[in-house]
Every structure is written in C-alpha cells, then in structure tokens.
C-alpha atoms as a PDB file:
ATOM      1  CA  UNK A   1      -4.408 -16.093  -3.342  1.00  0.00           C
ATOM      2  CA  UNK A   2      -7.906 -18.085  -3.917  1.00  0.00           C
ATOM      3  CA  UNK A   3      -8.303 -21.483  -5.028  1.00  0.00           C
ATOM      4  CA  UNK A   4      -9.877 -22.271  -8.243  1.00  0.00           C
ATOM      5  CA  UNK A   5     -13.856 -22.901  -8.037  1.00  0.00           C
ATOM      6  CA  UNK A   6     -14.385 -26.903  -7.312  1.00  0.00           C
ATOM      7  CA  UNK A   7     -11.355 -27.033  -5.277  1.00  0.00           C
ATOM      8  CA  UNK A   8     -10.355 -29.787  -3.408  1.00  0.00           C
ATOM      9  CA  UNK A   9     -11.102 -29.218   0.071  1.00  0.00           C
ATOM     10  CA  UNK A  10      -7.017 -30.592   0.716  1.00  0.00           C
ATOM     11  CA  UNK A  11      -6.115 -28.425  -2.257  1.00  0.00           C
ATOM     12  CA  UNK A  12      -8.058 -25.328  -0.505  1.00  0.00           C
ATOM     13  CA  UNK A  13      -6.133 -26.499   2.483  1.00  0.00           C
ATOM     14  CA  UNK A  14      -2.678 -25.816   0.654  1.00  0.00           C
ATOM     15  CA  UNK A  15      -3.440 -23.002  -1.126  1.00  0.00           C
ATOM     16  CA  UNK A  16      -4.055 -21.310   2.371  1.00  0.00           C
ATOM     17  CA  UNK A  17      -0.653 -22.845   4.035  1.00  0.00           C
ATOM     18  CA  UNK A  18       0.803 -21.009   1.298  1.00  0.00           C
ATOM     19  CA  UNK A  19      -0.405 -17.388   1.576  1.00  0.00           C
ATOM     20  CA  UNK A  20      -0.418 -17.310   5.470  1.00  0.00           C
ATOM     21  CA  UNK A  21       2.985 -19.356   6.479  1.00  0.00           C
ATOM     22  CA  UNK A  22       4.918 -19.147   2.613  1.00  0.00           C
ATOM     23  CA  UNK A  23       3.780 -15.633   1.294  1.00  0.00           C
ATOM     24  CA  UNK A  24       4.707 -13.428   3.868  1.00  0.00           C
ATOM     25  CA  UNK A  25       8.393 -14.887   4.534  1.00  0.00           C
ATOM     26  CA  UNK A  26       9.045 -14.753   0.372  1.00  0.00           C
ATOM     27  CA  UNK A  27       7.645 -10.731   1.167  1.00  0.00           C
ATOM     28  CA  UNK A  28      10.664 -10.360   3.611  1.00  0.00           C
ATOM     29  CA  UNK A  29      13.120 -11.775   1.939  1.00  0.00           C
ATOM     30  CA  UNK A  30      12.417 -10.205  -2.013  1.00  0.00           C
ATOM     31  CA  UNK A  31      11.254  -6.550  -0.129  1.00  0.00           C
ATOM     32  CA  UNK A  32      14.005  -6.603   2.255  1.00  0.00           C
ATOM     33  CA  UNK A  33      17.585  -5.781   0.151  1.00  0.00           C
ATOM     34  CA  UNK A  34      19.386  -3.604   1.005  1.00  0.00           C
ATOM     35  CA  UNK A  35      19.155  -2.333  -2.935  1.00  0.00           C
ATOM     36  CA  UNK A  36      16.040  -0.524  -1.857  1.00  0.00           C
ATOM     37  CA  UNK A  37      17.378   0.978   1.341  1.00  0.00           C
ATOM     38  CA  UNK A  38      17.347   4.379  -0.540  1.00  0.00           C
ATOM     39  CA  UNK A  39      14.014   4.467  -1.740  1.00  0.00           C
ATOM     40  CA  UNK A  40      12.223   3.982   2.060  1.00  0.00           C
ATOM     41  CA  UNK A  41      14.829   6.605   2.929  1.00  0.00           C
ATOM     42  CA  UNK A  42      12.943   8.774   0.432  1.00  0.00           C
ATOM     43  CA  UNK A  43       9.611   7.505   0.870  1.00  0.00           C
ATOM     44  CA  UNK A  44       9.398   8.058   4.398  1.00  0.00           C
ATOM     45  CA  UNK A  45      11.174  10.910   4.732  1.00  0.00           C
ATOM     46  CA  UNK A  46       8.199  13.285   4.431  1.00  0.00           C
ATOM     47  CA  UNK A  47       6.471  11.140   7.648  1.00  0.00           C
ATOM     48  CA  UNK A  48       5.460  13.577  10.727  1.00  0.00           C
ATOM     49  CA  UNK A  49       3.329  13.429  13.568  1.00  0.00           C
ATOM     50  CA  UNK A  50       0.485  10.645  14.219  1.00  0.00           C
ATOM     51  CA  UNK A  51       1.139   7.911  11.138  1.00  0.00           C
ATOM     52  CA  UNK A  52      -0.795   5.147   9.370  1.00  0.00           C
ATOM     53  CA  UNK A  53       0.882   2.466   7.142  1.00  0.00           C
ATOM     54  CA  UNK A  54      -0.983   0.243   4.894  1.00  0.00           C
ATOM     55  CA  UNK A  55       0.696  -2.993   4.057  1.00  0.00           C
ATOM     56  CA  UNK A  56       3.192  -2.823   7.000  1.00  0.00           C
ATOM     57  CA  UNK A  57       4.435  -6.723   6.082  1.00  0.00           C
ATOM     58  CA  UNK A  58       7.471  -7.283   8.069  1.00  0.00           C
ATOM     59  CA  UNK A  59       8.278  -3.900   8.828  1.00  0.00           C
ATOM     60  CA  UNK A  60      11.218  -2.929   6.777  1.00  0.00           C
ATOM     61  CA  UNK A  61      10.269   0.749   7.014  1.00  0.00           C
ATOM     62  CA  UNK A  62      10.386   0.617  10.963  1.00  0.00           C
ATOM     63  CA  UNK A  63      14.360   1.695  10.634  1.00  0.00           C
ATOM     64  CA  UNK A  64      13.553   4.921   8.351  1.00  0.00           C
ATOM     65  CA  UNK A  65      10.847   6.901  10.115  1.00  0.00           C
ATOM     66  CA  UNK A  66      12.423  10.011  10.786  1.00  0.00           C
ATOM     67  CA  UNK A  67      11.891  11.766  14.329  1.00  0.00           C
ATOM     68  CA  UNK A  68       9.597  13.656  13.501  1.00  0.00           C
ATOM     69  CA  UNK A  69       7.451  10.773  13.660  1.00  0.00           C
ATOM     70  CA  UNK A  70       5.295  10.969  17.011  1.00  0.00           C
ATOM     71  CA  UNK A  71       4.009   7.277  16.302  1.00  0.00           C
ATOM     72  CA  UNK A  72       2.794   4.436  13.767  1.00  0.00           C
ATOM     73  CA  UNK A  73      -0.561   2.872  13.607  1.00  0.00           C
ATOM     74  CA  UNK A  74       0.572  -0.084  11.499  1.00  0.00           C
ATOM     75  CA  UNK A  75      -2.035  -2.284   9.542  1.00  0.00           C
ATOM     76  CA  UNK A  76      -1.012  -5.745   8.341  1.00  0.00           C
ATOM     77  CA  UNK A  77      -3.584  -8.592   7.992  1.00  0.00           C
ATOM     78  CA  UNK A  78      -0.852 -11.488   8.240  1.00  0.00           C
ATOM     79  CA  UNK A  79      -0.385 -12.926  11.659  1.00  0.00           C
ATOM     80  CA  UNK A  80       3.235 -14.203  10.716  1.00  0.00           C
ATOM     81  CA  UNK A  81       4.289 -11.311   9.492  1.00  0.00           C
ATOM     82  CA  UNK A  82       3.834  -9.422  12.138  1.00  0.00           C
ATOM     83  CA  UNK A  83       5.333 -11.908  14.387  1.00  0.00           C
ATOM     84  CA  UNK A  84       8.633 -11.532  11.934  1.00  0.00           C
ATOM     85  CA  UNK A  85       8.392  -7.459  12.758  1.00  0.00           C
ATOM     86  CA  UNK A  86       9.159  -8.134  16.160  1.00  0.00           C
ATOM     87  CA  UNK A  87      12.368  -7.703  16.125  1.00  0.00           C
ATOM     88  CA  UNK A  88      12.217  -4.488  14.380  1.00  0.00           C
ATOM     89  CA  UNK A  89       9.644  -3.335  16.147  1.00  0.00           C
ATOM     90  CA  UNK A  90      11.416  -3.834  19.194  1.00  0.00           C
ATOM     91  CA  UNK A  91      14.249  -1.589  18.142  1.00  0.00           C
ATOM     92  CA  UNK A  92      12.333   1.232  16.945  1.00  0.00           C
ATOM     93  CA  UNK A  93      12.837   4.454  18.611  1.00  0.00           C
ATOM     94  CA  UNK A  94       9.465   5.231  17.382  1.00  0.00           C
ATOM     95  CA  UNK A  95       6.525   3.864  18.848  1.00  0.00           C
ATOM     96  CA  UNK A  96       4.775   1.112  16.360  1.00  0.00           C
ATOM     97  CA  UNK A  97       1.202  -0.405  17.181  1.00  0.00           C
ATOM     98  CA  UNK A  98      -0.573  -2.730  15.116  1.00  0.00           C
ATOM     99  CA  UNK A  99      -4.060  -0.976  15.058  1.00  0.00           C
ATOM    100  CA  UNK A 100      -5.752  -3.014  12.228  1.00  0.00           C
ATOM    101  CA  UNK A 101      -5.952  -5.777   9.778  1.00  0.00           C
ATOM    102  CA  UNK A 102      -7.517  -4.582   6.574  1.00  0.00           C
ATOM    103  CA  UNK A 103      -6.381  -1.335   4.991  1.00  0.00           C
ATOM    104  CA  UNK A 104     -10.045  -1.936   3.012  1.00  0.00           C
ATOM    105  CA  UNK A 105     -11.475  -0.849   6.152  1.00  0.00           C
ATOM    106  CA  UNK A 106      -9.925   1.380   8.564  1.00  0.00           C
ATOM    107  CA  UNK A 107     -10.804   1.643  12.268  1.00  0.00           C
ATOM    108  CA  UNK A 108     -10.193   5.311  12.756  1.00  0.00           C
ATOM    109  CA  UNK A 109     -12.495   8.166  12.966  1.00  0.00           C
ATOM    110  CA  UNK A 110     -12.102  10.319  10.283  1.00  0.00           C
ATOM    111  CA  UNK A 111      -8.850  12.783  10.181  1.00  0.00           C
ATOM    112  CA  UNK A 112      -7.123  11.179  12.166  1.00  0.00           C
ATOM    113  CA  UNK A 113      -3.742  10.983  10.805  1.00  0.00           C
ATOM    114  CA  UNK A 114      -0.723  13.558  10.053  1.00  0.00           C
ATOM    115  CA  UNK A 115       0.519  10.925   7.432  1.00  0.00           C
ATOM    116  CA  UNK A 116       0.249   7.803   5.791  1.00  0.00           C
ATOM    117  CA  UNK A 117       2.409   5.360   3.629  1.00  0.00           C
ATOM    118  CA  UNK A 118       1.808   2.584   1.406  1.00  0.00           C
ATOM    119  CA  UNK A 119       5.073   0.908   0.161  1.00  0.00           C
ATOM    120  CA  UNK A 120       4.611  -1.803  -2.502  1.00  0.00           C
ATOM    121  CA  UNK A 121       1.140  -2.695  -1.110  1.00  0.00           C
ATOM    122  CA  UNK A 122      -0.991  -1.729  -3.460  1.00  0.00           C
ATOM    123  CA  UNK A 123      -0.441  -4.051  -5.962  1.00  0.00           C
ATOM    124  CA  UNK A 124      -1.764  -6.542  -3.766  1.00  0.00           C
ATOM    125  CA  UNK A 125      -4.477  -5.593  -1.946  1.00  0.00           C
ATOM    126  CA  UNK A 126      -8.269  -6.959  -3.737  1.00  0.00           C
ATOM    127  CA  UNK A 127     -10.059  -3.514  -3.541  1.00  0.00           C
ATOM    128  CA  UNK A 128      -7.306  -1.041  -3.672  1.00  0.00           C
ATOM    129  CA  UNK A 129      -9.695   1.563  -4.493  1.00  0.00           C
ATOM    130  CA  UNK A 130     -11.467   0.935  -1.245  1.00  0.00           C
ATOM    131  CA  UNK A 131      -8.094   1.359   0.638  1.00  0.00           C
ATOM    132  CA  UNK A 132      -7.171   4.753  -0.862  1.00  0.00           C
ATOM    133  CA  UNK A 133     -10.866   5.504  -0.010  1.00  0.00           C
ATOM    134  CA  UNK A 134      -9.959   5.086   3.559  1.00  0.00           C
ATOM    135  CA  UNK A 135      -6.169   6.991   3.491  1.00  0.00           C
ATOM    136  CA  UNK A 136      -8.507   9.725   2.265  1.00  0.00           C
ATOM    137  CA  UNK A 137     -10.729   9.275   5.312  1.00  0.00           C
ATOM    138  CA  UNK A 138      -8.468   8.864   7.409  1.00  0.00           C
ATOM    139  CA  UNK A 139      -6.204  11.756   6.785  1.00  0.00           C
ATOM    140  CA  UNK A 140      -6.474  15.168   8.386  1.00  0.00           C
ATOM    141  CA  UNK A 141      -6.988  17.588   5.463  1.00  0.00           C
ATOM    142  CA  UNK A 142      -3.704  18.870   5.382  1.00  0.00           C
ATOM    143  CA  UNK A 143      -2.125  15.435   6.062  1.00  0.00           C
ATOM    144  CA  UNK A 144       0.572  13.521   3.379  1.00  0.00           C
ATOM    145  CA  UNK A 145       0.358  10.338   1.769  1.00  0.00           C
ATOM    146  CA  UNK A 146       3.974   9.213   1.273  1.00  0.00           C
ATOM    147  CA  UNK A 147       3.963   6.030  -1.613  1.00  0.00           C
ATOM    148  CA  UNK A 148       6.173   3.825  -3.477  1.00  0.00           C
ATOM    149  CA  UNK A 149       4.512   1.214  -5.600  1.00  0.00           C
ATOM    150  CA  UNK A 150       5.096  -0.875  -8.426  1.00  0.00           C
ATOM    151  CA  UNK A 151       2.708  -0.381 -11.988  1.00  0.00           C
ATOM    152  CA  UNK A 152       1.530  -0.639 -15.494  1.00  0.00           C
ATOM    153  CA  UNK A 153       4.748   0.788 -17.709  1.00  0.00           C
ATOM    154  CA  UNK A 154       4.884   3.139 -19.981  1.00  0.00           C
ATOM    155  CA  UNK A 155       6.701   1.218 -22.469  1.00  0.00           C
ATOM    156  CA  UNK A 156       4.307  -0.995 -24.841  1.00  0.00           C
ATOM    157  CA  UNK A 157       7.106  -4.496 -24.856  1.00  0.00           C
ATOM    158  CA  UNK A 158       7.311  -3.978 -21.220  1.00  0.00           C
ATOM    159  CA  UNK A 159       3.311  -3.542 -20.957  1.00  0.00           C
ATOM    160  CA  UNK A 160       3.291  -6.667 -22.668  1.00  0.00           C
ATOM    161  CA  UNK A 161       5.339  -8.640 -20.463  1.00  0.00           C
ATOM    162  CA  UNK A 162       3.789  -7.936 -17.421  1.00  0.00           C
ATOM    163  CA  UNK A 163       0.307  -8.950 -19.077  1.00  0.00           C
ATOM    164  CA  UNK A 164       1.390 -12.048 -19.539  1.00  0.00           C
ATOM    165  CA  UNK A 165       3.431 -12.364 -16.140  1.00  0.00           C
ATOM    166  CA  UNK A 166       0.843 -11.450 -14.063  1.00  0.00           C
ATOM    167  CA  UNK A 167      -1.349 -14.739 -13.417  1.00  0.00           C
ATOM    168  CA  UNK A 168       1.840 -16.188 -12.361  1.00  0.00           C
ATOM    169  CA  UNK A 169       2.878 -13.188 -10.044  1.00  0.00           C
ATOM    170  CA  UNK A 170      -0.743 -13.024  -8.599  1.00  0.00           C
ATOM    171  CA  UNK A 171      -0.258 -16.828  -7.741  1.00  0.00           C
ATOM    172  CA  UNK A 172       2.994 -16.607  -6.323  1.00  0.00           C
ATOM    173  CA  UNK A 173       3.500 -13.561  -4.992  1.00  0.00           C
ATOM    174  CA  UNK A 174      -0.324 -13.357  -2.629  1.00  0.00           C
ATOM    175  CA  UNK A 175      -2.413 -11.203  -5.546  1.00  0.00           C
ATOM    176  CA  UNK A 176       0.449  -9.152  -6.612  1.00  0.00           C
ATOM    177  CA  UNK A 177      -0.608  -7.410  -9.514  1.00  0.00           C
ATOM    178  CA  UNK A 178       1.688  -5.689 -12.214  1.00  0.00           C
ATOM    179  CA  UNK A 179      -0.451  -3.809 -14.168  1.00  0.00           C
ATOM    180  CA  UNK A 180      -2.358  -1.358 -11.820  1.00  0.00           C
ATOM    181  CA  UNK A 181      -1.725   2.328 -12.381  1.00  0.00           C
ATOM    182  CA  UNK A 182      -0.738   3.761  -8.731  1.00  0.00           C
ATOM    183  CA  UNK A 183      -0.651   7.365  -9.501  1.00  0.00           C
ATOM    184  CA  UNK A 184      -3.990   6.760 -11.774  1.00  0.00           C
ATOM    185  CA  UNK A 185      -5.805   5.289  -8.590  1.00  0.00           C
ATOM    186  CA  UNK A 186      -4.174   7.426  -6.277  1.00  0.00           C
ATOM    187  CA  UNK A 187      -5.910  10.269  -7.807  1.00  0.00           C
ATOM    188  CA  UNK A 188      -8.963   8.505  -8.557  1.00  0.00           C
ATOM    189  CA  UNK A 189      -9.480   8.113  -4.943  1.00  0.00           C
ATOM    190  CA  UNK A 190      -9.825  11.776  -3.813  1.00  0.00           C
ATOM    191  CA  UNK A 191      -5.777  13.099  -3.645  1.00  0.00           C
ATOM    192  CA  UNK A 192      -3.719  15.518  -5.068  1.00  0.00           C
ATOM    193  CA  UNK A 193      -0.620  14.531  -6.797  1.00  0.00           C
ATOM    194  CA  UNK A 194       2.213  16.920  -5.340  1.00  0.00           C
ATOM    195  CA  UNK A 195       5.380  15.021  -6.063  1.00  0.00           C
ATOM    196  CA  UNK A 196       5.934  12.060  -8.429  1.00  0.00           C
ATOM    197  CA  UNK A 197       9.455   9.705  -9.787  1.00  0.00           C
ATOM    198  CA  UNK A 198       8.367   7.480 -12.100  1.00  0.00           C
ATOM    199  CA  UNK A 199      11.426   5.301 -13.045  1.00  0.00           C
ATOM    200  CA  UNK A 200      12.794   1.418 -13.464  1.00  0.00           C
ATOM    201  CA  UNK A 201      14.026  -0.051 -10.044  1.00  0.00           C
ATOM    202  CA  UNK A 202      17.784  -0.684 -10.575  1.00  0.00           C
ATOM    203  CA  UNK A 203      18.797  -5.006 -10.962  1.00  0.00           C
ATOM    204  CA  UNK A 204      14.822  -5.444 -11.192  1.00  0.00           C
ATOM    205  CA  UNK A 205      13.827  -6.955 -14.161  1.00  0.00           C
ATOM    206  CA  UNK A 206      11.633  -4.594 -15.935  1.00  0.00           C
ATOM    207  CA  UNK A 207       7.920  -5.914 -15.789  1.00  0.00           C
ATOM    208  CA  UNK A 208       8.469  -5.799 -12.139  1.00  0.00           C
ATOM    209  CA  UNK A 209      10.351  -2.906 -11.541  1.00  0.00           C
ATOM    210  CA  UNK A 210       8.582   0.223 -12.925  1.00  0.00           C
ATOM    211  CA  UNK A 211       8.069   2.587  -9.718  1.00  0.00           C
ATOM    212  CA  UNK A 212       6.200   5.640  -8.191  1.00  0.00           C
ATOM    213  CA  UNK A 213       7.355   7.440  -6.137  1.00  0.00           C
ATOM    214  CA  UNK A 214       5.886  10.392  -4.598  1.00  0.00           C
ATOM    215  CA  UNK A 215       3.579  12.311  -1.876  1.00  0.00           C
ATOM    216  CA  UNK A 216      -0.475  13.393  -2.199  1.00  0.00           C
ATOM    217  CA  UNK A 217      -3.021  15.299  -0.250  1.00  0.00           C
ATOM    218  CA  UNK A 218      -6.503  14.956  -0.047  1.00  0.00           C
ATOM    219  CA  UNK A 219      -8.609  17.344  -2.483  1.00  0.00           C
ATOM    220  CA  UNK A 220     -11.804  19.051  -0.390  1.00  0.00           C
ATOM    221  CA  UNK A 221     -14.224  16.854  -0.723  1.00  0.00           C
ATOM    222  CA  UNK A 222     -17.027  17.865  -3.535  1.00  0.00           C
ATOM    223  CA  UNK A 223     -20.234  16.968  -1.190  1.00  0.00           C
ATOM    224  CA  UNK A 224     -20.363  20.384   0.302  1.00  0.00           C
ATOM    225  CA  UNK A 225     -17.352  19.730   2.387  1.00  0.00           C
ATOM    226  CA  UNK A 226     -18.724  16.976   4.556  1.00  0.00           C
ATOM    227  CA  UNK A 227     -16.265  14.436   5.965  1.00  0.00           C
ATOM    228  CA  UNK A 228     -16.197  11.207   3.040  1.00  0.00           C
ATOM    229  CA  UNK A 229     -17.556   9.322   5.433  1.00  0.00           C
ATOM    230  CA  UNK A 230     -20.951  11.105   5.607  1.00  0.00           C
ATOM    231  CA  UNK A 231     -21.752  10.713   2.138  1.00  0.00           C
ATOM    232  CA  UNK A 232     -19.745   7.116   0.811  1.00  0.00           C
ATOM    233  CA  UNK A 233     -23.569   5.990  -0.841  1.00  0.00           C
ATOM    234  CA  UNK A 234     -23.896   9.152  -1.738  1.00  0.00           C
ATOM    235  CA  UNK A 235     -23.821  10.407  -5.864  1.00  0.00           C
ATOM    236  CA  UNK A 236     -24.115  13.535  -7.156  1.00  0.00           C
ATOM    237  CA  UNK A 237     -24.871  15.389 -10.417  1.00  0.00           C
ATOM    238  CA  UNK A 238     -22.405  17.944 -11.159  1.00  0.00           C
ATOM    239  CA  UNK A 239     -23.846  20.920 -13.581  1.00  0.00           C
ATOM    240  CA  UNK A 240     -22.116  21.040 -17.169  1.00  0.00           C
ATOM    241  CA  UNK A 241     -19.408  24.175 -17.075  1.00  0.00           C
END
C-alpha cells in the first residue's frame, strides 16, 4: 500500500507499520476459515513433484498438499508472515522452504518446477503480469499451474460494486484489487486454460467473492522454441494467415 505523493515522512512511517505488521495478520485471519477448507482441497489437489507457490502468506495451504508432493519452494515477501507459518510449517509432512521474496522475479533457472499455485495472490501483487511471466518460466513444459483467485464479475451491478469498492480494498487489504480478470491474464501470460469453475464464494459478499478456479500449462513458446527467458526483450512479427 503506498502513501500519497507529499506524504508526511510520519504518515509514510504509518502507512508502512500497516502493510508489514497489520496487513499480513488481517490476511490470516479473513483467508484462514475454515469456509474455504474445500476449495485448497481442490486447488491443490493436482500438486506433484518439485512445487512453487506464489503468495504463500501464512501458509494455509501447508495442510492440503497431497503426497505426491516431493517439496515446496514457497515465495512470500512479508517477514511476519512467514514468521506466523511457522507453526504450520513445522507440522508439514512435506518439506516447505522459503526460496524467494518476489513472485515478480523468480530465482530459479528455467523449468524448474513440476507445479505451481497461486491462491488469492494475484489480486495483489503490482505487476501480476510479470509474475505469471515467471510461473511460465519457471515451469517444466509439461508442468501445472493450480489457481484460485478472486476477479472482475460477470454480472454488470456486481461489476459496478467492486469499481467503486476497490480504492478502499486496495488501501485496506495491501493492493488487493477486485477487478483483475485471472483467467484473462493467466492466458495472456503464455498458459493454456485446461480446467476452469468460475462461481460466487459461499457467505462472501459478492464484489469480493467471484472465483476461479482451475489448472493451466504453458503453451510452446512462439520464439522458435527457445526457453522465455532467452528472448523476454525480444518482439516478433507474426505473418498474416
């Protein structure tokens, strides 16, 4: 969450109490219910082998990795929340490292991974773009992306709503948005969709509740085949068909 320009230096001061100590406890309390149990049951359940999760907060998907899970390369910029994964963490009976801080930037050579996740992360994170660029990277080419994520909805009074709710969510909530298109970027970004649930999130009010839910792979890349990260300056002009 930024500061308005001509901030206060004391007001600057606040603003970043409040996204490094405030944020990420209000993250695991309002992502932790038990009322959403069942859909990181389903999210995760396609999870196998080497794993990378984007957005890892306080781990509340730690308890669902199934065993086919050899290990997970969490990424989570927030100091205190991963000190509030501990605990979780500690319990796993799969192996959990935190291997980064910025899903904007991965520090992984490229397919690398059997799987990644991203649950309700990328509504908040500045460049999501960027961060699907990297899954993409990242990812061996027959790897998974497992998601669940918040969006725009379909529904024009809803749409409406979370137009005008959104400069309040962003403020509160550490940049969550609640009008980005998840399944629209994830495809943007280089992936295939193979499964998707679009529906409301049960007791969530409805400008915050409309869901994806689904699994991707990575489309060949059109540069010839090279690995993304050969060619990310690269453009190319693609004859008329």
């Amino acid at each position: 969450m930024a500061p308005a320009p001509g901030s206060a230096p004391g007001a600057i001061a606040l603003v970043g109490i409040y996204a490094d100590q405030i944020v990420p406890r209000i993250v695991n309390v309002t992502c932790g219910t038990k009322a959403i149990e069942h859909l990181r049951v389903r999210t995760c359940s396609e999870l196998r082998g080497e794993v990378i999760e984007i957005g890892f907060g306080t781990g509340h998907n730690v308890p669902f990795y199934p065993d086919a899970v050899a290990k997970v390369h969490a990424v989570e910029p927030a100091e205190l929340g991963w000190r509030l994964a501990q605990e979780r963490v500690g319990a796993s009976k799969v192996a959990v490292e935190r291997s980064g801080l910025d899903g904007q930037s991965l520090p992984f050579p490229d397919d690398t991974f059997d799987s990644a996740l991203s649950t309700w992360t990328l509504c908040t994170i500045p460049d999501a773009a960027t961060a699907l660029g990297e899954l993409r990277r990242v990812l061996k080419p027959d790897g998974v992306l497992s998601f669940v994520e918040h969006g725009l909805s379909p529904e024009e009074g809803v749409r409406r709503w979370q137009h005008r709710l959104e400069p309040i969510q962003k403020r509160v909530s550490g940049g969550c948005h609640l009008t980005r298109k998840p399944e629209t970027m994830i495809s943007a970004a280089g992936f295939r969709i193979d499964q998707i649930d679009n529906f409301y999130e049960d007791g969530t009010p409805r400008p915050f509740g409309y869901l994806s839910l689904g699994t991707a792979t990575p489309l060949l890349s059109l540069y010839w085949c090279l690995p993304l990260s050969t060619h990310r300056n690269t453009t190319i002009d693609l004859p008329d068909v």
